[in-house]
Protein backbone atom coordinates (compact mmCIF):
# COMPACT_ATOMS: atom_id res chain seq x y z
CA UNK A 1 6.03 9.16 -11.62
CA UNK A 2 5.61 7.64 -8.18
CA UNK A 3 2.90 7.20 -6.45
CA UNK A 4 3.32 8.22 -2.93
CA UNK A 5 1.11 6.17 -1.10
CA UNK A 6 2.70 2.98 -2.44
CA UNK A 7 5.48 4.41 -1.71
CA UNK A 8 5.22 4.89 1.88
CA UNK A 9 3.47 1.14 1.72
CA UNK A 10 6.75 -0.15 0.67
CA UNK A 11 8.94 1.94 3.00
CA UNK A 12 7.16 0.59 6.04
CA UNK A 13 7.28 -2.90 4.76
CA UNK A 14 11.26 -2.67 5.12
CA UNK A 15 11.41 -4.38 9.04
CA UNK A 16 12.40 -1.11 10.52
CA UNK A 17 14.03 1.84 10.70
CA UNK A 18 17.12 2.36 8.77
CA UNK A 19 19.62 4.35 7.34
CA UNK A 20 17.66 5.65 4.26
CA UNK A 21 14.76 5.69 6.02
CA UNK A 22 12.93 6.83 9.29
CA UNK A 23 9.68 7.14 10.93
CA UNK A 24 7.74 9.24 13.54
CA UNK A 25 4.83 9.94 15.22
CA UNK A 26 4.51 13.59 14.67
CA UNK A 27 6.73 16.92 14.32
CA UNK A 28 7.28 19.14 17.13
CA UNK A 29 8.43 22.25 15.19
CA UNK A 30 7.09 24.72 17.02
CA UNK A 31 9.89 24.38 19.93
CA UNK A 32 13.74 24.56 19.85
CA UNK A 33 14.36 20.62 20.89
CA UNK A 34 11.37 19.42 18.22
CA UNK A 35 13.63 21.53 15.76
CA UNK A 36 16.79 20.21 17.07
CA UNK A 37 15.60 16.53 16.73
CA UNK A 38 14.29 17.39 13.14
CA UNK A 39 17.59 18.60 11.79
CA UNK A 40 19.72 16.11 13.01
CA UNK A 41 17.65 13.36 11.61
CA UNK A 42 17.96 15.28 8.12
CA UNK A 43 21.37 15.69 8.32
CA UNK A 44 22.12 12.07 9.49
CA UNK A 45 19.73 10.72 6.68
CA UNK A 46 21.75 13.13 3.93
CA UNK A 47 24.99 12.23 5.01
CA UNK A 48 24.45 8.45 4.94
CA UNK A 49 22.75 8.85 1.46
CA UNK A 50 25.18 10.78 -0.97
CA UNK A 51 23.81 9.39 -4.16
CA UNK A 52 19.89 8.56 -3.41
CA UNK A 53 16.97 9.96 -1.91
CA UNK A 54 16.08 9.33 2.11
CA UNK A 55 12.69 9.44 3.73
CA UNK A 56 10.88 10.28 7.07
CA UNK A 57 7.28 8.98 7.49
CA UNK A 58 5.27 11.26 9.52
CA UNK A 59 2.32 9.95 11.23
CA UNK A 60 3.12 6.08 12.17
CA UNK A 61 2.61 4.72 16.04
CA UNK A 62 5.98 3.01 16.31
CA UNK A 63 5.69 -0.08 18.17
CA UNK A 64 3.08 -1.58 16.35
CA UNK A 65 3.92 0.34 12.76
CA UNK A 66 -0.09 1.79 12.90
CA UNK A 67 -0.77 4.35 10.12
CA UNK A 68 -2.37 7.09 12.42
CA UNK A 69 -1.98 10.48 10.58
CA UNK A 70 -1.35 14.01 11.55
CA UNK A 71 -3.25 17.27 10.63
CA UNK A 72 -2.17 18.55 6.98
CA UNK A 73 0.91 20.80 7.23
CA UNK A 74 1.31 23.07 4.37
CA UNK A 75 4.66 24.89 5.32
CA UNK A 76 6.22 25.14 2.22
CA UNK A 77 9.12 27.39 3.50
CA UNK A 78 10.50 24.46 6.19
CA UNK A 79 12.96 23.75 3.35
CA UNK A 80 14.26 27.79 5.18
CA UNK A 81 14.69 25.85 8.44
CA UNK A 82 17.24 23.40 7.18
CA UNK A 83 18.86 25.96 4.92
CA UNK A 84 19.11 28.04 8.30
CA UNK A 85 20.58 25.61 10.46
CA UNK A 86 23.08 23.19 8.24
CA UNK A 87 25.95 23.80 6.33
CA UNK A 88 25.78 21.91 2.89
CA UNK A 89 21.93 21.65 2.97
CA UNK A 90 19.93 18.96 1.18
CA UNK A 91 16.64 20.19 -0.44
CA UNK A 92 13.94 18.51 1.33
CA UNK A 93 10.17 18.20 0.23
CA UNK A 94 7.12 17.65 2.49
CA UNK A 95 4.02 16.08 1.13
CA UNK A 96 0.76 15.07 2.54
CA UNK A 97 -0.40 12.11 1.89
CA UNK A 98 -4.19 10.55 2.23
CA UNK A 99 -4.84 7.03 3.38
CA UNK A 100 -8.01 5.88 2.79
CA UNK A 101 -9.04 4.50 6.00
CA UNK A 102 -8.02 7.81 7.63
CA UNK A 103 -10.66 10.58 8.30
CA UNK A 104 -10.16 13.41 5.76
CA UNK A 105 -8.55 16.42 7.75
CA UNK A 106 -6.04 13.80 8.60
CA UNK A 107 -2.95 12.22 6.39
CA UNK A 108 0.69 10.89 6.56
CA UNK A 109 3.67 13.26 6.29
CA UNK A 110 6.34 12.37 3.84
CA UNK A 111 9.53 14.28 4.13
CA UNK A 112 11.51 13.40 0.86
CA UNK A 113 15.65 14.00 1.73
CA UNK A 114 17.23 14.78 -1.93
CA UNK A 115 21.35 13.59 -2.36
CA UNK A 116 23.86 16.41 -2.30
CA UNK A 117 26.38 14.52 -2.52
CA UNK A 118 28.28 16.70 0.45
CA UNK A 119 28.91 16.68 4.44
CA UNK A 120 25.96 18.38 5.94
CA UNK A 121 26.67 19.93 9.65
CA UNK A 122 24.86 21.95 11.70
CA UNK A 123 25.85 25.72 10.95
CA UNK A 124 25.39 26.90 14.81
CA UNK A 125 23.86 25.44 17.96
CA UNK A 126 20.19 24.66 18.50
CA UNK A 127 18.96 22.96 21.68
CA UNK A 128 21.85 20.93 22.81
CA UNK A 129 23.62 20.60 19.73
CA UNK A 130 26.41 22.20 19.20
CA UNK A 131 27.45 24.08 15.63
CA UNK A 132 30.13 22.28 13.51
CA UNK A 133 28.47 18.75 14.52
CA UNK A 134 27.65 16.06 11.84
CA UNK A 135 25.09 13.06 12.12
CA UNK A 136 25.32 9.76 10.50
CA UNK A 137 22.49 6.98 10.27
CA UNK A 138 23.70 3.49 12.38
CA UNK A 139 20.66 1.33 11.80
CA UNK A 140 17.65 3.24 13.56
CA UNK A 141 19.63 5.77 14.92
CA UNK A 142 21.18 8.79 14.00
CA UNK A 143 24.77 8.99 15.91
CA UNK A 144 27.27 11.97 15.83
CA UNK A 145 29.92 11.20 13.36
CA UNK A 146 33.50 11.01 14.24
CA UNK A 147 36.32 12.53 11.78
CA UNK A 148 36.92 8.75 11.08
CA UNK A 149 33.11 8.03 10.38
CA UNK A 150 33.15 5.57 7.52
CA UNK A 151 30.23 4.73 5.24
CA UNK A 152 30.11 1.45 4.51
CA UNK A 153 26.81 1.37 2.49
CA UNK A 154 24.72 4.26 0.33
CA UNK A 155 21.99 2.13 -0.17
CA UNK A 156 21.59 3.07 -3.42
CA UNK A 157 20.51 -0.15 -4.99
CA UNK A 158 17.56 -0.44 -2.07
CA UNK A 159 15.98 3.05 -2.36
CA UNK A 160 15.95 2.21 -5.97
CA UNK A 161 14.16 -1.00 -6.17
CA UNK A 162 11.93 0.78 -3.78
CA UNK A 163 10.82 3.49 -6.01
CA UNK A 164 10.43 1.09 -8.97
CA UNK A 165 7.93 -0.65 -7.21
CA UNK A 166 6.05 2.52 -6.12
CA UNK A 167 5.59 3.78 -9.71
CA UNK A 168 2.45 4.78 -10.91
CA UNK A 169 -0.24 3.71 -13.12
CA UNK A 170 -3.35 3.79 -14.73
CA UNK A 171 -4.98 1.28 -12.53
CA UNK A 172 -3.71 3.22 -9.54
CA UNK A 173 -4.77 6.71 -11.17
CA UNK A 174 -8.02 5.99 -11.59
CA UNK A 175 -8.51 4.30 -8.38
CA UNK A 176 -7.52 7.44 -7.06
CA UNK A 177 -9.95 9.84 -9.18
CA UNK A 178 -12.84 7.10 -8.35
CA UNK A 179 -11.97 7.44 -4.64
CA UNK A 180 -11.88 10.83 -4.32
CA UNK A 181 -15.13 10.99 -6.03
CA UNK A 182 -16.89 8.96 -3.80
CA UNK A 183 -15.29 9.93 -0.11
CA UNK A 184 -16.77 13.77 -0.89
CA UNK A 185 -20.35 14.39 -0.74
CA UNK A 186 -22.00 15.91 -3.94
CA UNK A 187 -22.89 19.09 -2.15
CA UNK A 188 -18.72 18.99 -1.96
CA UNK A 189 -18.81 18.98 -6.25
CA UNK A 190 -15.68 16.36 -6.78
CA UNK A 191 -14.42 16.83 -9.83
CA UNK A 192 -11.46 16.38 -11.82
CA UNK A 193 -9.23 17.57 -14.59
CA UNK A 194 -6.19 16.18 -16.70
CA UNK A 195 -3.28 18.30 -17.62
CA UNK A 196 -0.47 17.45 -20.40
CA UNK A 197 -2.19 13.82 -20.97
CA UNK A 198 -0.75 12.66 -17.65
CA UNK A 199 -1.65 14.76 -14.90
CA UNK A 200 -4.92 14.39 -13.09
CA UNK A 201 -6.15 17.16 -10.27
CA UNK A 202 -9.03 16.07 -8.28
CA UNK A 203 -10.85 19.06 -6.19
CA UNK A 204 -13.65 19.53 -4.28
CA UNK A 205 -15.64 22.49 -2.39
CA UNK A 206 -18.53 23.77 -0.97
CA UNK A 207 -19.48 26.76 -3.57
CA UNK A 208 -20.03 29.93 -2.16
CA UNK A 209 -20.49 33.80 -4.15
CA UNK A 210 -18.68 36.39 -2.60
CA UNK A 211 -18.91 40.31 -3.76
CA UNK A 212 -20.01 38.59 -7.42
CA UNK A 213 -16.83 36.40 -6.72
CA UNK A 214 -16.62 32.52 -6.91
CA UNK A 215 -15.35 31.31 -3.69
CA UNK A 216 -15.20 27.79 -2.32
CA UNK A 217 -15.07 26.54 1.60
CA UNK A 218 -13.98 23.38 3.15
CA UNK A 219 -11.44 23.20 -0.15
CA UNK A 220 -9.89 19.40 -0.67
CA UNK A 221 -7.08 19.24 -3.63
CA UNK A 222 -5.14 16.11 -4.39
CA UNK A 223 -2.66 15.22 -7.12
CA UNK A 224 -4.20 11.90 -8.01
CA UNK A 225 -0.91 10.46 -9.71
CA UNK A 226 1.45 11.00 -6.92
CA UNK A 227 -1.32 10.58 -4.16
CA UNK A 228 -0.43 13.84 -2.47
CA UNK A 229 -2.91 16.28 -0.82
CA UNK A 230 -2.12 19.67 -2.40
CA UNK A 231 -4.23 21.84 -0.20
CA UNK A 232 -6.55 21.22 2.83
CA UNK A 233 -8.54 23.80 4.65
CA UNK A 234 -11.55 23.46 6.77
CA UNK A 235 -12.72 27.19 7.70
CA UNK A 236 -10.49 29.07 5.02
CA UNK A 237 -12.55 30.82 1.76
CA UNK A 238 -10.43 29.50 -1.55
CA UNK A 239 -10.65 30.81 -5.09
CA UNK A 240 -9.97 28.00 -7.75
CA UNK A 241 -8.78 29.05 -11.17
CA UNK A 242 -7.05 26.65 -14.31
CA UNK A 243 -5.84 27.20 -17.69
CA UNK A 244 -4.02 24.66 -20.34
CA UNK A 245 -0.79 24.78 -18.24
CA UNK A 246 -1.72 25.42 -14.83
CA UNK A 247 -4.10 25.16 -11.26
CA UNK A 248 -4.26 28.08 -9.70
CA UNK A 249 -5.26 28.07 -5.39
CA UNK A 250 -5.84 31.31 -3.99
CA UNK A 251 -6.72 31.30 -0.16
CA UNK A 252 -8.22 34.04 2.18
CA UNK A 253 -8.46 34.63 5.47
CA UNK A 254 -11.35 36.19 7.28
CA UNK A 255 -10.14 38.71 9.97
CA UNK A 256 -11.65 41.83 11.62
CA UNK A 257 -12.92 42.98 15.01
CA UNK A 258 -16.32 41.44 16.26
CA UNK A 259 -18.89 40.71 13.61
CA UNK A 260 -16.81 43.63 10.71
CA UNK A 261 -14.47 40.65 9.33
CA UNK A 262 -13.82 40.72 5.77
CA UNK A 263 -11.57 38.36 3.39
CA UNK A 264 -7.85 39.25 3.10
CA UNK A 265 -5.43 37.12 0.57
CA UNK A 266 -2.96 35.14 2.43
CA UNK A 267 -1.29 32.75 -0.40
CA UNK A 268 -1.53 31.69 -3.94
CA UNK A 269 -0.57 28.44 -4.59
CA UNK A 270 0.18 27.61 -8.27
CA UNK A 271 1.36 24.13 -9.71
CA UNK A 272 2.87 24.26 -13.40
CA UNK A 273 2.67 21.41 -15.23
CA UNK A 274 5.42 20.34 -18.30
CA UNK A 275 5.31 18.53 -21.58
CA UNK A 276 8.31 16.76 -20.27
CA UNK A 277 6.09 14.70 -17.45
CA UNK A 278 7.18 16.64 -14.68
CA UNK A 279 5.78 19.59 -12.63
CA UNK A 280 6.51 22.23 -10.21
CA UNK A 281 4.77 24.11 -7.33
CA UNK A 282 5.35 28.18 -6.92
CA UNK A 283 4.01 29.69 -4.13
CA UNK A 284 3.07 33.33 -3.43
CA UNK A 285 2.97 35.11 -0.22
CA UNK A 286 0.15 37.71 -0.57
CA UNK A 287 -0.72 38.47 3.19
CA UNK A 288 -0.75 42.82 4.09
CA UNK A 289 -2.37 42.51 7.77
CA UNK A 290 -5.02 44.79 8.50
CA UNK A 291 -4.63 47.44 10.75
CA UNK A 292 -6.69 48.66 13.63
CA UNK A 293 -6.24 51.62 17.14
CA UNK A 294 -3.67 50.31 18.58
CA UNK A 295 -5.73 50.85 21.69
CA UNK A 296 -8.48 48.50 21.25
CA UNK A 297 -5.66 46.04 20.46
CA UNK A 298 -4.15 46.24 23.95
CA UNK A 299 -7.51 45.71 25.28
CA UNK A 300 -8.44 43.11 23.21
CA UNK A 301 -4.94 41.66 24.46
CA UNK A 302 -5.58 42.22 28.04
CA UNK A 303 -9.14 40.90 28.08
CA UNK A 304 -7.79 37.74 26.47
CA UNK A 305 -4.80 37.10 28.71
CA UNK A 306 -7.52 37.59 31.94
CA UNK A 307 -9.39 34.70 30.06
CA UNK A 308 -5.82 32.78 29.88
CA UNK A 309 -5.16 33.00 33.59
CA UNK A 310 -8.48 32.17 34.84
CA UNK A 311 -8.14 28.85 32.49
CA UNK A 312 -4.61 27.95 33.98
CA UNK A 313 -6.09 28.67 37.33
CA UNK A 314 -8.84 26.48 36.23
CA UNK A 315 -11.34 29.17 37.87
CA UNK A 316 -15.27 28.74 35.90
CA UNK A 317 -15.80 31.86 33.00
CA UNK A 318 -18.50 33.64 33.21
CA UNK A 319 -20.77 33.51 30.20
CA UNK A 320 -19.23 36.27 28.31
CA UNK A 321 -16.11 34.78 28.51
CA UNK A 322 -17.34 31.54 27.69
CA UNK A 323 -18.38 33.50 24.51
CA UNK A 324 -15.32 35.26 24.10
CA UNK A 325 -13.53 31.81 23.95
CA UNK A 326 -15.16 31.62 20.45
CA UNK A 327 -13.28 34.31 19.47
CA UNK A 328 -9.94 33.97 21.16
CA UNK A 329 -7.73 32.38 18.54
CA UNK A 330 -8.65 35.35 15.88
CA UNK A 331 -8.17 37.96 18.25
CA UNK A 332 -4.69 36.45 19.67
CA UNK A 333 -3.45 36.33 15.81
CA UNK A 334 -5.02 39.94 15.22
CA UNK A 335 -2.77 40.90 18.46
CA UNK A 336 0.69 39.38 16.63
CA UNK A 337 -0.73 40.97 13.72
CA UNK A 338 0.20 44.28 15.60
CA UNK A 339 3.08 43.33 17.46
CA UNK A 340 1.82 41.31 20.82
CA UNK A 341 4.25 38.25 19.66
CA UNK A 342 4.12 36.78 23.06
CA UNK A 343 0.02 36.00 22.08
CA UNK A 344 0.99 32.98 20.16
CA UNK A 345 2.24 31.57 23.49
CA UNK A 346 -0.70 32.42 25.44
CA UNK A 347 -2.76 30.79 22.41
CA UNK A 348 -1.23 27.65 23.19
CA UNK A 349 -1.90 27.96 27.05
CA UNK A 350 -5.58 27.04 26.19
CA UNK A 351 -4.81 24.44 23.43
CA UNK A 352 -6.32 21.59 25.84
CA UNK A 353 -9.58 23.61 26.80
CA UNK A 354 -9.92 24.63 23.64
CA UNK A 355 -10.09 21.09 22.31
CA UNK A 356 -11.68 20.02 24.62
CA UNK A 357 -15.18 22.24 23.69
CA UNK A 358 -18.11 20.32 22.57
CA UNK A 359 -18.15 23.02 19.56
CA UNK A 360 -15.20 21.78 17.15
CA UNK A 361 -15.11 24.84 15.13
CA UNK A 362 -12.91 27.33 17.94
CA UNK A 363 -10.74 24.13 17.84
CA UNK A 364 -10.18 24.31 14.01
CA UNK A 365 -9.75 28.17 14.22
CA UNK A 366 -7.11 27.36 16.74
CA UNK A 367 -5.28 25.06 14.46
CA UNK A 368 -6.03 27.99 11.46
CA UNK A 369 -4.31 31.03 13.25
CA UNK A 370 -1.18 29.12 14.65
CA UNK A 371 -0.89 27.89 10.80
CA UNK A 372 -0.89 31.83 9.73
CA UNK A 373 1.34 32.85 12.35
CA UNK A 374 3.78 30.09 11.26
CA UNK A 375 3.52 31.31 7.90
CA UNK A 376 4.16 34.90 9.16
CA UNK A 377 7.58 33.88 11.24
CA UNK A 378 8.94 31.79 7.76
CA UNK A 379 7.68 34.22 5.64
């Protein structure tokens, strides 16, 4: 079992860049050239690794090699972007993983490349890349490939005296369980549970009774032998639920108009664990939007966009707008609830003044509705 953290230790140890492995400061994914750049690197990074796995660290300042983080991303169905987009797809895996000296909403990306063992090419064109291309790996760089690309090197012997050396173990496991522990505050409840002899799930969350209903807020979940954060949510309401063979994560959403929110299902998240030392992650869509007069939807719509243009025109709100603000991200993912699919790019037209409010929490419900509306458009 390998222990992801050590992992991505050992990965940025190598002196740079190369053609099993790269590094970034963050994903763009939400526009056509962050896509663009995205695929090509997985297809160069599968082409130049037939028989081993490749790697892209998410969340490193690239001069210096600084471990910085990014916000947990828990987009399970990106493996449908690739699968979209190339021709001989690789499967592809993103984990979150927590550093210790990071703050805790905050962790390094690890996108794990698996070998096919084929030529991977884009399918059809995406920014300015043109369908039918192929990408190899030439040091640092990914480079178009030529009909007479050849591969001099599958790096096979590397990656795997990499891997060795990130390998768990019980020194490292309970390290991790102890650590956990003692970054969450007791009002938090850390605690942890072993599955199959091996396995060790550490959770924690603020304890909350809904409707006679266990529910728990500000949810942290981490797979203590691999060092991967499971699940991280900062506003979301979770329900937590375990038997001999499994953890069970159901999350819910508050939505509504005004102060008449009430808790819709959005995902279950359940990981399976095997007598053979391995385990697998199944995930569940469960979201049915609410629905609500289509009227008062194209007014909520309108009032919000007025809010928009007086913040591009950078003209003062008045204090009911001000409050409104608090409001805006819900009510723009209510909107694309009901069809208004241009609100997710008005959203982002306030992303800086939203940030930028002394009061973090519209910030995090920012962050929160863009993360359901990406689910929605994968989904």
């Amino acid at each position: 079992m390998i222990n992801k953290r050590l992992l991505i230790k050992n990965l940025l140890s190598q002196n740079d860049e190369n053609s099993f492995y790269d590094k970034k400061q963050k994903l763009s994914l939400n526009s056509k050239e962050g896509k663009a750049k995205f695929l090509k690197h997985i297809c160069a990074l599968s082409n130049s690794n037939p028989n081993n796995n490749s790697y892209i660290v998410i969340g490193i300042e690239d001069v210096e090699n600084k471990i910085i983080g990014v916000d947990f991303f828990d987009d399970s169905k990106i493996q449908n972007l690739v699968n979209a987009y190339l021709y001989n797809p690789p499967k592809i895996e993103y984990e979150n993983v927590p550093f210790p000296r990071l703050p805790r909403h905050k962790v390094i990306g690890l996108v794990t490349i698996y070998p096919n063992n084929k030529i991977t090419k884009l399918l059809k064109n995406i920014w300015k890349y043109k369908g039918g291309t192929s990408f190899y790996r030439r040091g640092s760089n990914s480079i178009t490939a030529f009909e007479n690309y050849e591969l001099k090197t599958t790096n096979k012997e590397a990656v795997t005296a990499i891997e060795i050396n990130a390998r768990n173990n019980i020194k490292l496991t309970l390290d991790g369980v102890f650590d956990f522990i003692n970054n969450h505050k007791p009002a938090y409840n850390p605690q942890y549970k072993v599955f199959k002899e091996q396995f060790v799930i550490c959770w924690a969350g603020k304890k909350k009774i809904i409707d006679n209903k266990i529910f728990f807020s500000r949810v942290d979940i981490e797979l203590i032998n691999e060092q991967v954060k499971l699940f991280f949510s900062a506003l979301d309401d979770v329900q937590i639920n375990y038997n001999q063979h499994s953890f069970i994560i159901t999350e819910y959403i508050y939505l509504g108009l005004e102060k008449l929110e009430k808790l819709y299902p959005l995902e279950k998240t359940i990981i399976n664990f095997k007598e053979n030392g391995t385990h697998n992650i199944v995930k569940e869509f469960l979201f049915v939007p609410p629905k609500f007069n289509n009227k008062i939807i194209e007014t909520i719509y309108n009032s919000c966009n007025s809010i928009i243009t007086k913040i591009e025109k950078k003209t003062v709100l008045s204090k009911l707008e001000n409050e409104a603000i608090l409001r805006l991200p819900t009510n723009y993912l209510i909107c694309y609830l009901h069809g208004f699919f241009e609100a997710t790019n008005q959203l982002k037209k306030a992303k800086n003044y939203i940030r930028n409010l002394e009061d973090k929490t519209t910030y995090i419900s920012y962050k929160e509705a863009l993360r359901v509306i990406r689910k929605l458009q994968y989904g």
